[in-house]
Protein backbone atom coordinates (compact mmCIF):
# COMPACT_ATOMS: atom_id res chain seq x y z
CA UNK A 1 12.48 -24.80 16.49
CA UNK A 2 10.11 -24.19 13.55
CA UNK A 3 10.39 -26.59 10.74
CA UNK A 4 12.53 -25.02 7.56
CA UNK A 5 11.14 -24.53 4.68
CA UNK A 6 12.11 -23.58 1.12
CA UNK A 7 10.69 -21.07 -0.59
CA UNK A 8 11.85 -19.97 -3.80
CA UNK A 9 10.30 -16.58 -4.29
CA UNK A 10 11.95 -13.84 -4.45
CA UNK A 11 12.02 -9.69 -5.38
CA UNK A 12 14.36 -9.07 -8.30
CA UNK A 13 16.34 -6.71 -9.19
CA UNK A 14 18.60 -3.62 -8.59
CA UNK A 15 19.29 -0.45 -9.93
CA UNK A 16 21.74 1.11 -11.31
CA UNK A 17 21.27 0.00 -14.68
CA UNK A 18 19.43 3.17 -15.32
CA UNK A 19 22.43 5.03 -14.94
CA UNK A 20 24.34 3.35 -17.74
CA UNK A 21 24.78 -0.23 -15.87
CA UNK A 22 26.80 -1.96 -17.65
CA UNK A 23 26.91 -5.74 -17.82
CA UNK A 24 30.86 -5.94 -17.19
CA UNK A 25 33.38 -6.47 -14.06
CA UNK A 26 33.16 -2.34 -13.51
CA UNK A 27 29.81 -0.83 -11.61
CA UNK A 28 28.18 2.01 -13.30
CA UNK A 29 28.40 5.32 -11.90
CA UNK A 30 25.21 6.54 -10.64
CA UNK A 31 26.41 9.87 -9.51
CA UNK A 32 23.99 11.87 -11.49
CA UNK A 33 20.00 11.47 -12.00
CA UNK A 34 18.74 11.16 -15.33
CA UNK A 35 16.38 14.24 -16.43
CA UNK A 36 13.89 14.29 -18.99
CA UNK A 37 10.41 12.96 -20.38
CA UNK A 38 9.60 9.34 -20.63
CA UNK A 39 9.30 7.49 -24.23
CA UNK A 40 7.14 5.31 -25.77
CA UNK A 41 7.88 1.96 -25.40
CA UNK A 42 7.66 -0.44 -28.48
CA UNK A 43 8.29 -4.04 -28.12
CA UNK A 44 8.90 -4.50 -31.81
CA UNK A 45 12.12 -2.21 -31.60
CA UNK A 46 13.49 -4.84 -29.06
CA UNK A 47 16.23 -6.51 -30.43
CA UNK A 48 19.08 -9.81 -29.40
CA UNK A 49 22.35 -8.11 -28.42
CA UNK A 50 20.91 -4.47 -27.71
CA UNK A 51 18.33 -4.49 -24.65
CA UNK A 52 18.91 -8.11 -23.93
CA UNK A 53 21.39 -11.36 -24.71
CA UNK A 54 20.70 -14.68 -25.58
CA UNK A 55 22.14 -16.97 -23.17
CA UNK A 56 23.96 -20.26 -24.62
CA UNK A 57 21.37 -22.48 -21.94
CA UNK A 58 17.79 -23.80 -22.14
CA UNK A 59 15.19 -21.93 -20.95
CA UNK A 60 13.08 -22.86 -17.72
CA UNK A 61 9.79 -24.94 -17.48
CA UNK A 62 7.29 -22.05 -16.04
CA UNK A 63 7.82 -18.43 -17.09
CA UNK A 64 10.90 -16.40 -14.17
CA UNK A 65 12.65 -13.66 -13.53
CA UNK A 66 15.71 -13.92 -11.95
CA UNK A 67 17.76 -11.02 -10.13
CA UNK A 68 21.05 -11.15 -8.92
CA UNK A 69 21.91 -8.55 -6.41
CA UNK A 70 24.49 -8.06 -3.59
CA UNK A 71 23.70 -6.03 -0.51
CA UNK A 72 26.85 -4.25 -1.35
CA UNK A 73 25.52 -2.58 -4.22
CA UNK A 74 24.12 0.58 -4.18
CA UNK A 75 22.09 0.35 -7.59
CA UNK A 76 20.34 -2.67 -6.19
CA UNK A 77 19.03 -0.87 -3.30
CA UNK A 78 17.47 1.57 -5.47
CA UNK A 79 16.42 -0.69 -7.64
CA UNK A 80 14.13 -2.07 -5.06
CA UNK A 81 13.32 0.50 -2.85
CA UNK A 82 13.57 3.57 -5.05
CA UNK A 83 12.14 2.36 -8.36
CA UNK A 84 10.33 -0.86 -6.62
CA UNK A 85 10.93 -2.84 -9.72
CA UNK A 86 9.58 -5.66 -7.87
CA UNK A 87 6.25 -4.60 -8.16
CA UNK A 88 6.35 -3.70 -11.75
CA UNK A 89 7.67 -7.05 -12.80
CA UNK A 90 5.03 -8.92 -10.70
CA UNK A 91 2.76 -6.96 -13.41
CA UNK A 92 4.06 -8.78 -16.20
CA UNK A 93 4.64 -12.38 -15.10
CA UNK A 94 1.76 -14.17 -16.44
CA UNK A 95 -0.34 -17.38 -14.63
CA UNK A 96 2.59 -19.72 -12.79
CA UNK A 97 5.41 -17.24 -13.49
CA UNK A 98 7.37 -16.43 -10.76
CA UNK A 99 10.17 -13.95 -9.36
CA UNK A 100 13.49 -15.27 -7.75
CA UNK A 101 16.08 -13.35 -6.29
CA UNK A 102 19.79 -14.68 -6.11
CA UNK A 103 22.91 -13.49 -4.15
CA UNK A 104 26.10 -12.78 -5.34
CA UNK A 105 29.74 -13.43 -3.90
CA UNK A 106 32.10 -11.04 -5.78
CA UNK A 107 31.29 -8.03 -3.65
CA UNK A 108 31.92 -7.59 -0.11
CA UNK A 109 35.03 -10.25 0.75
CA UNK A 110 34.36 -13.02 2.81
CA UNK A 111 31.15 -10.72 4.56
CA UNK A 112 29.44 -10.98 0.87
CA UNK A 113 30.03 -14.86 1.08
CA UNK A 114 28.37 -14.68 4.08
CA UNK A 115 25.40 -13.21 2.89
CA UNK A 116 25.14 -15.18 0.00
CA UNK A 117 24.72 -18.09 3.38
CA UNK A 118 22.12 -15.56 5.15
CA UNK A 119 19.93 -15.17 2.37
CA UNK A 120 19.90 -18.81 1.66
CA UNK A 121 18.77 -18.59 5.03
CA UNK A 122 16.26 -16.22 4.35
CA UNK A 123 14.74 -18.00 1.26
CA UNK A 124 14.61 -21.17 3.32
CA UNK A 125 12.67 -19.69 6.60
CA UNK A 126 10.53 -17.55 4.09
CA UNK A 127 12.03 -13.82 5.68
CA UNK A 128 13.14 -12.32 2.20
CA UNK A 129 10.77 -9.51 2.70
CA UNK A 130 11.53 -8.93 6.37
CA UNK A 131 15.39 -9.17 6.45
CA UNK A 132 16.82 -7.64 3.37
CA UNK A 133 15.56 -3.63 4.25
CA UNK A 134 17.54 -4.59 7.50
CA UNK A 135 20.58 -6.36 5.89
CA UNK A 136 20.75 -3.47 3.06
CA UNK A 137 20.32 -0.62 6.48
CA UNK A 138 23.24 -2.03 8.11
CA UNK A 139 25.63 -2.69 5.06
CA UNK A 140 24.74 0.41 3.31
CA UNK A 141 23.73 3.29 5.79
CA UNK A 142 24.66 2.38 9.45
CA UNK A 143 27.92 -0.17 8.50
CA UNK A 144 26.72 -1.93 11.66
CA UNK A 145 26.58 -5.81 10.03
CA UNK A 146 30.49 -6.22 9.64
CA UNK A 147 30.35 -9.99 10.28
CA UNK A 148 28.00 -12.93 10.97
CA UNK A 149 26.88 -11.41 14.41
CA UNK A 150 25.88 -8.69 12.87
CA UNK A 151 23.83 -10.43 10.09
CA UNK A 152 22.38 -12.94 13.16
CA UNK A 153 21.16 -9.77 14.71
CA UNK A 154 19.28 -8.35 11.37
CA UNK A 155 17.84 -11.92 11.44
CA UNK A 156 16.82 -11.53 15.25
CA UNK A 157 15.54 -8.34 14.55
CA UNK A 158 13.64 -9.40 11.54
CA UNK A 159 11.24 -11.89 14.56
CA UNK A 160 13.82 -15.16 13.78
CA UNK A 161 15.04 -16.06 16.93
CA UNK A 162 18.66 -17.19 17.35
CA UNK A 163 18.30 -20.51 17.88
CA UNK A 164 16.67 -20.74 14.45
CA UNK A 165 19.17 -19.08 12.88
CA UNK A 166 21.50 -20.90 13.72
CA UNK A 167 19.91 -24.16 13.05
CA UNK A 168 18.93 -22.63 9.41
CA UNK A 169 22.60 -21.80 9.07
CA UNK A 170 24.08 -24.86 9.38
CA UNK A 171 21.38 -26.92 7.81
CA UNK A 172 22.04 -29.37 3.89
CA UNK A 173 19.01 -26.99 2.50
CA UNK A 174 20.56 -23.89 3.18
CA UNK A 175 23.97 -24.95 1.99
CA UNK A 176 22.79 -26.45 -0.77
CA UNK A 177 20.43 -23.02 -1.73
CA UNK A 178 23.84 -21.30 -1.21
CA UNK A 179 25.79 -23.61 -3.50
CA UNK A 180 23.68 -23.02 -5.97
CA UNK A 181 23.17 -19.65 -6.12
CA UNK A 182 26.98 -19.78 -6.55
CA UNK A 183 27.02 -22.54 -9.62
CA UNK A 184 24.15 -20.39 -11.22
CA UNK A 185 26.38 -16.84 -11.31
CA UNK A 186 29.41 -19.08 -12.36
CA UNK A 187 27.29 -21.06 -15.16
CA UNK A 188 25.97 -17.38 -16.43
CA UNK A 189 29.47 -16.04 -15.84
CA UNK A 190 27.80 -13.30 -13.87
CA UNK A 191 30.54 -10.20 -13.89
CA UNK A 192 28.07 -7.34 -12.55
CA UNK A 193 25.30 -6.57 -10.56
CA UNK A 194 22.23 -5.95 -10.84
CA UNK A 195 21.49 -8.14 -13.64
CA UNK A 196 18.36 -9.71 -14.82
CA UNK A 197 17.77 -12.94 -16.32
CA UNK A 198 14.30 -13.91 -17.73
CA UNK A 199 12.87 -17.30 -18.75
CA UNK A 200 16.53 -18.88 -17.20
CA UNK A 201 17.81 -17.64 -20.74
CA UNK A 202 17.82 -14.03 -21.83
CA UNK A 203 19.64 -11.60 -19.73
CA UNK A 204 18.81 -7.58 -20.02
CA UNK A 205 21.48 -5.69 -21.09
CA UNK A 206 21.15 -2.71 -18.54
CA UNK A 207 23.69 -0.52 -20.95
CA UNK A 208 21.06 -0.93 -24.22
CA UNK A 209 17.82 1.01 -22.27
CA UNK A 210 17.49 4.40 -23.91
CA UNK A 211 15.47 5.64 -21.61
CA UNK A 212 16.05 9.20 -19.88
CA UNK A 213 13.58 9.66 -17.60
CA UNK A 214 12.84 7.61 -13.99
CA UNK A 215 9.40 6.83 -15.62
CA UNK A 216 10.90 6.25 -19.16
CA UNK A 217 13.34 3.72 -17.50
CA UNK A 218 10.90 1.99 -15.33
CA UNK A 219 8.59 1.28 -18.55
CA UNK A 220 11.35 0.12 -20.58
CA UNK A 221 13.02 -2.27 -18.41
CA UNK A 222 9.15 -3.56 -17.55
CA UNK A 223 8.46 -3.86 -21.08
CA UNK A 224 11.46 -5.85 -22.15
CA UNK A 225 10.83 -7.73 -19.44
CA UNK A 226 7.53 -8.57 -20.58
CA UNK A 227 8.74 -9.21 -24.10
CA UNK A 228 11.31 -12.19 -23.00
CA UNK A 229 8.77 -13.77 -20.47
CA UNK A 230 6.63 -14.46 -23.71
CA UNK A 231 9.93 -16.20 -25.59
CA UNK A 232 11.60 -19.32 -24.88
């Protein structure tokens, strides 16, 4: 069995917020595609309570983003494998900043608690990158992970053999990674996915980007990014 370890890491974010997300209980629709040119982006015109919220917590040590996502959610598969925000946020962290990537439990029943477990898992055997196109595959498009068999198998599948799993599963680190991925969406009183939080403090309001083009929305939601990784 290879030794765990914890690695804290992650791709953020999600999607939908280009089609109106909203940061309430109630996804956004993302039935149609935004059309039009992109805009220029001006950090100046970024304001507290219209692209982002002040959080009523301390912000962290070293410069983060934080997404939370659920494998349920359709806008958070876009977000990362349509619009690859990933990438464009690793553009903007500056020296020692780092990207984290969180779980949610309010979608999916007891499945989405489960996942919430697995990619505890994942964050602990260092597999983020390799098991969540698998884990998003068989929630989204095939429906073939309906339990923790299933989500064993994406792990299998992803080179982490089952005894490994299993180990990982029922290991303190990974159910203390899980517990707090829970206390941190309770503490935040996380309602919505996805949803960004930067510096542990400011969270993007996905509702206030004006933007109305694929391109437009991309360089806002990089450049308010950028803006509240230089505040604390």
């Amino acid at each position: 069995m290879k030794k765990l370890w914890l690695v804290l890491v992650c791709a953020v974010v999600a999607v939908g917020a280009f089609f109106m997300w909203s940061n309430s209980s109630t996804p956004a629709n993302a039935d149609s595609k935004p059309t039009g040119s992109s805009s220029v982006v001006v950090a100046s015109n970024f304001q507290n309570g219209k692209q982002f919220e002040t959080l009523n917590r301390g912000a962290t040590e070293e410069p983060q983003v934080l997404e939370f996502f659920s494998f349920f959610c359709p806008h958070c598969y876009d977000f990362e494998n349509v619009y690859h925000m990933t990438d464009e946020f690793k553009k903007q962290l500056p020296e020692g900043g780092k990207i984290v990537k969180y779980h949610v439990d309010f979608m999916g029943g007891e499945l989405g608690s489960q996942l919430t477990q697995a990619w505890a898992v994942a964050i602990t055997l260092g597999v983020q990158d390799k098991v969540a196109p698998l884990i998003f595959n068989g929630i989204q498009k095939t429906q073939t992970i309906r339990n923790l068999d299933g989500i064993r198998q994406a792990f299998i599948e992803a080179g982490v053999s089952g005894e490994e799993f299993d180990s990982a599963w029922n290991s303190f680190i990974v159910k203390s990674l899980t517990a707090q991925q829970r206390k941190l969406a309770e503490d935040v009183n996380l309602r919505s996915v996805p949803s960004v939080i930067v510096n542990g403090k400011y969270l993007v309001k996905n509702d206030g980007l004006e933007a109305k083009s694929v391109e437009g929305f991309i360089q806002e939601y990089s450049q308010v990014v950028k803006y509240l990784l230089g505040q604390k």
